[in-house]
C-alpha atoms as a PDB file:
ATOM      1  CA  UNK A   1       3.761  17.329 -10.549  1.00  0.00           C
ATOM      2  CA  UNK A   2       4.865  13.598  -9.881  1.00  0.00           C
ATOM      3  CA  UNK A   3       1.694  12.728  -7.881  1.00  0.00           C
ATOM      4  CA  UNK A   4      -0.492  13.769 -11.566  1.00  0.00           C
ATOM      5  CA  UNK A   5       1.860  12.165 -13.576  1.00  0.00           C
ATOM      6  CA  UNK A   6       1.201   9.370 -11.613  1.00  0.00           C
ATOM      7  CA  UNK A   7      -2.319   9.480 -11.198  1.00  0.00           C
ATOM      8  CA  UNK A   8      -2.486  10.004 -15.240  1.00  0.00           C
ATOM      9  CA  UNK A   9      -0.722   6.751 -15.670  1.00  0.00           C
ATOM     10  CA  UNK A  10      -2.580   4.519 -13.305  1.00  0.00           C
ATOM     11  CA  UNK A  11      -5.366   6.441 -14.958  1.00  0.00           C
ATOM     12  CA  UNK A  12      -4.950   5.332 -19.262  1.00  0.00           C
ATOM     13  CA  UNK A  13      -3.135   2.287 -18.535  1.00  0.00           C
ATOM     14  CA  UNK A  14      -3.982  -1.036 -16.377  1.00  0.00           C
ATOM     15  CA  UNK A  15      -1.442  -2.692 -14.282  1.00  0.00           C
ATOM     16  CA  UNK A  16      -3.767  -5.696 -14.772  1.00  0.00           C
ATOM     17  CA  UNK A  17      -3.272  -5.974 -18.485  1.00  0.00           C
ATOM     18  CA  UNK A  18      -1.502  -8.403 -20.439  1.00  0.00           C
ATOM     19  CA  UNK A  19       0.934  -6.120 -21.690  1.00  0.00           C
ATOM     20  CA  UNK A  20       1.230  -3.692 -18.671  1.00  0.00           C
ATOM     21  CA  UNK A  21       4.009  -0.722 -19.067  1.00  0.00           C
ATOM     22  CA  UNK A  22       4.082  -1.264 -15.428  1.00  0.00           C
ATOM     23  CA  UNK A  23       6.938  -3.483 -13.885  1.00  0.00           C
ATOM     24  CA  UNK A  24       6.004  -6.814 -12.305  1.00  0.00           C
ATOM     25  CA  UNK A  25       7.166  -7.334  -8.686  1.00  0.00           C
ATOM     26  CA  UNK A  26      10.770  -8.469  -9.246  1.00  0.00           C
ATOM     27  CA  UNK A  27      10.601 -10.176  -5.402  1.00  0.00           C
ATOM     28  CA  UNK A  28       7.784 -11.922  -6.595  1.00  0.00           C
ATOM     29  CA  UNK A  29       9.446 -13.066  -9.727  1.00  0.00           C
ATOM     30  CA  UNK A  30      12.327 -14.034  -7.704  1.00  0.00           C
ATOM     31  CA  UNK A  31      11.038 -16.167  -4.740  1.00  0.00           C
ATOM     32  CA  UNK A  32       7.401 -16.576  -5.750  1.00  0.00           C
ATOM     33  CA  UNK A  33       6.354 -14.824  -2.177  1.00  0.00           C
ATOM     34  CA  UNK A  34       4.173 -11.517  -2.209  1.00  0.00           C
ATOM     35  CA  UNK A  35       6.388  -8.676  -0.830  1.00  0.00           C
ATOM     36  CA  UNK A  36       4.948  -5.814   1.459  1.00  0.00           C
ATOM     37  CA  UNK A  37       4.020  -3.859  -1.970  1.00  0.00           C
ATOM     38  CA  UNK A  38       2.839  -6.671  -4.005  1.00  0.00           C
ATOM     39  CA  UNK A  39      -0.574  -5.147  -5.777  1.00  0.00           C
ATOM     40  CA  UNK A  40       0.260  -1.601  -4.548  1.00  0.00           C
ATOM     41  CA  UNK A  41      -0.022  -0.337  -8.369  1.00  0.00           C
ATOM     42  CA  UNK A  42      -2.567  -2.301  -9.233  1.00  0.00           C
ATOM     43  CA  UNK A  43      -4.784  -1.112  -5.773  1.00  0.00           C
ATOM     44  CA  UNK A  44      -3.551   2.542  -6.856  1.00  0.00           C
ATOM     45  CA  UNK A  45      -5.317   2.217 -10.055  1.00  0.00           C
ATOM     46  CA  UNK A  46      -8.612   0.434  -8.649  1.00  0.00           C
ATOM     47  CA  UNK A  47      -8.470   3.712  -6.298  1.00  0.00           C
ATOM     48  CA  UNK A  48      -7.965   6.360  -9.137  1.00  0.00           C
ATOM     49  CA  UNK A  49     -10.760   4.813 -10.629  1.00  0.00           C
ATOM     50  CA  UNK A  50     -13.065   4.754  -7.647  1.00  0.00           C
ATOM     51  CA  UNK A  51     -13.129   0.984  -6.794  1.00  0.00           C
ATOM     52  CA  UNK A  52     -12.082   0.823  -3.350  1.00  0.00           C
ATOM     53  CA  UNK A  53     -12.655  -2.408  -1.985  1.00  0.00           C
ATOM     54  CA  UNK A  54     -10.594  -3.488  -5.290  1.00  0.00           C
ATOM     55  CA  UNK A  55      -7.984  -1.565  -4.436  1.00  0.00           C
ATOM     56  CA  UNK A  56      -8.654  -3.333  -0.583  1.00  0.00           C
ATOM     57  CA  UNK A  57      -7.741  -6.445  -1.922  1.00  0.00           C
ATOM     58  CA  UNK A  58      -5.057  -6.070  -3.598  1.00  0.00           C
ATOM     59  CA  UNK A  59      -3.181  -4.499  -1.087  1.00  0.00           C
ATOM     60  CA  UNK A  60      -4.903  -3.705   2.173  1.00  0.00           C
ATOM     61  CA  UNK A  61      -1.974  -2.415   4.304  1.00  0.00           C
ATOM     62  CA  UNK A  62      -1.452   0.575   2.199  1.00  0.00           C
ATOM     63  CA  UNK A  63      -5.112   1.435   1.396  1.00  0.00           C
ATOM     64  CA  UNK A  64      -5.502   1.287   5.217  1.00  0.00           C
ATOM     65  CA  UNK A  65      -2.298   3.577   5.153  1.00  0.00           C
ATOM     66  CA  UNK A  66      -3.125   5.989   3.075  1.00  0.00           C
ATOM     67  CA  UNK A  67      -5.280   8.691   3.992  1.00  0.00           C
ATOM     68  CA  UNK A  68      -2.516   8.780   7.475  1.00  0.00           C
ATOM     69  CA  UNK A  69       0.109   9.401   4.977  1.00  0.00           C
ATOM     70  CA  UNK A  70      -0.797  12.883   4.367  1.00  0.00           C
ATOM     71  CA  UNK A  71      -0.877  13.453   7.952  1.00  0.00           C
ATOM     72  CA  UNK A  72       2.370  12.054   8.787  1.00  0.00           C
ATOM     73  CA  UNK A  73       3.898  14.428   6.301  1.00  0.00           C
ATOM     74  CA  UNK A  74       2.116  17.355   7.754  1.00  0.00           C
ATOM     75  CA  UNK A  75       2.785  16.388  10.997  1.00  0.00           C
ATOM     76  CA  UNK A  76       6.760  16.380  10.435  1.00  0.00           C
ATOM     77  CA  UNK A  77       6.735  19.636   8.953  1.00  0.00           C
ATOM     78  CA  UNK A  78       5.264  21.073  11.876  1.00  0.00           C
ATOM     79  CA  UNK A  79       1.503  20.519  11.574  1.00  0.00           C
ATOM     80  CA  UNK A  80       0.234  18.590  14.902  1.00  0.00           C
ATOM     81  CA  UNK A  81      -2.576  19.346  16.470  1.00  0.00           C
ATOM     82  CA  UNK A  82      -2.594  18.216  19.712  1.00  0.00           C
ATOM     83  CA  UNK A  83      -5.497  15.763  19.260  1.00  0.00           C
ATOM     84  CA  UNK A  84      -3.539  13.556  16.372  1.00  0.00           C
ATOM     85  CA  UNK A  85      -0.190  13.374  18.668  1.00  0.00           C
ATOM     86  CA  UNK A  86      -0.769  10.025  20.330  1.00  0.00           C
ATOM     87  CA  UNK A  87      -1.663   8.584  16.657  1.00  0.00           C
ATOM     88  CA  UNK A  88       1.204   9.874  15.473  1.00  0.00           C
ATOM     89  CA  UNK A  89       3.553   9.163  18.038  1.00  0.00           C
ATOM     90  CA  UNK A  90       2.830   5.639  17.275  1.00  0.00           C
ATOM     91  CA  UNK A  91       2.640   6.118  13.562  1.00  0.00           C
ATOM     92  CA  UNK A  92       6.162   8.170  13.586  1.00  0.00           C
ATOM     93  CA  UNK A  93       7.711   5.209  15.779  1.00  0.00           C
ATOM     94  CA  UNK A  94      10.695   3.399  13.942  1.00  0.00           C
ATOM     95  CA  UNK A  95      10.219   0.109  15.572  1.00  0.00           C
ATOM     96  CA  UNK A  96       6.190   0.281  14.825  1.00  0.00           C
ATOM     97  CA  UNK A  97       7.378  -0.006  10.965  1.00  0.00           C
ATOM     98  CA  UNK A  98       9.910  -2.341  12.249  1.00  0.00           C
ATOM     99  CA  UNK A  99       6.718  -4.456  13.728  1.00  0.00           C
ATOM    100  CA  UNK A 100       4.217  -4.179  11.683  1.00  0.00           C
ATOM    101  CA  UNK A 101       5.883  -4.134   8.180  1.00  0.00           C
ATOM    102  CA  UNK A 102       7.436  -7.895   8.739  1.00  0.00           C
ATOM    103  CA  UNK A 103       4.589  -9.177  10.119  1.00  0.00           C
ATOM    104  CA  UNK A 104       2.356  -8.307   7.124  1.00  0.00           C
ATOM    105  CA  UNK A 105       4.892  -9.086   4.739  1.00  0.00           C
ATOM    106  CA  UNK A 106       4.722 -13.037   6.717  1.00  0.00           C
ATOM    107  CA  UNK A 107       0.828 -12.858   7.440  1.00  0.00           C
ATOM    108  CA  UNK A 108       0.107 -12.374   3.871  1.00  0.00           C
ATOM    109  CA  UNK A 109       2.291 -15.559   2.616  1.00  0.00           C
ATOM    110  CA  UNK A 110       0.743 -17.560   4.995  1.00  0.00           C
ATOM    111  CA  UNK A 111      -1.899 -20.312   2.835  1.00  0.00           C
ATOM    112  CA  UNK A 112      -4.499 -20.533   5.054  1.00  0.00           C
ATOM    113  CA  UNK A 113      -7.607 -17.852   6.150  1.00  0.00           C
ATOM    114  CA  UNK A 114      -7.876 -15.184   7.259  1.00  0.00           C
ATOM    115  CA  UNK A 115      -3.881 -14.446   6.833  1.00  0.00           C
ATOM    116  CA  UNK A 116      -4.474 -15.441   2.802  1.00  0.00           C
ATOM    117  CA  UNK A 117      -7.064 -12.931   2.057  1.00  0.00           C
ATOM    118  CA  UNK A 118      -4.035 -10.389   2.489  1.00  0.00           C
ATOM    119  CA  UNK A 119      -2.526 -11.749  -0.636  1.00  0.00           C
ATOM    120  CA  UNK A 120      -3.355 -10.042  -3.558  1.00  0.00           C
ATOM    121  CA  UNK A 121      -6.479 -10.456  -5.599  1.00  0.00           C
END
C-alpha cells in the first residue's frame, strides 16, 4: 500500500519543480555536501516514468541497488537459492555497508572526474 502511494506521488508531482511537495535534502541545506541519498526522489521519479539513465544520474548507487533490494528481502525471509548466496553473503555483510556507503558518500563530493559525475544531475 505504501510502495503505490509512493509510486502515485513520484508519479503527478516532480521533485524537480519549483514548488516541489517533496522535502529538499536538509544535509545538503546544511553543509552544502551531497549526502548518500541526495537525488534519490528525484531518480525515483525519472524511474517511475521510464527514464533510466535520468534516474542514473541522479543517484547511481541506489539505481545500481535496486533491483538487489528485492532479493535481499527475500533472501532474509528465507528465500536463497543456493546460486545467489555468495552475492548475498556480501550484500548482507554489515561492514560492506560500512565500506561502501562512506566511500560513495566522499567519492561523490569529490570536484574532479570521474568521482563528480556521482553528484547529482
Amino acid at each position: 500500500m505504501a510502495a503505490s502511494v509512493g509510486v502515485w506521488l513520484l508519479w503527478n508531482f516532480d521533485p524537480n519543480a519549483a514548488d516541489s511537495r517533496f522535502p529538499a535534502c536538509m544535509f545538503r541545506a546544511l553543509t552544502g555536501f551531497h549526502c548518500v541519498g541526495c537525488g534519490l526522489t528525484r531518480a525515483l521519479h525519472a524511474l517511475v516514468h521510464g527514464d533510466v539513465m535520468r534516474a542514473f544520474s541522479m543517484n547511481p548507487l541506489a539505481v545500481l541497488l535496486l533491483p538487489v533490494m528485492p532479493m535481499m528481502v527475500a533472501h532474509s525471509q528465507g528465500w536463497r537459492p543456493r546460486s545467489l548466496e555468495p552475492l548475498m553473503r556480501v550484500l548482507l555483510a554489515p561492514k560492506f555497508w560500512l565500506v561502501l556507503l562512506p566511500a560513495y558518500w566522499v567519492a561523490r563530493n569529490l570536484p574532479w572526474p570521474p568521482f563528480s559525475w556521482l553528484a547529482p544531475g
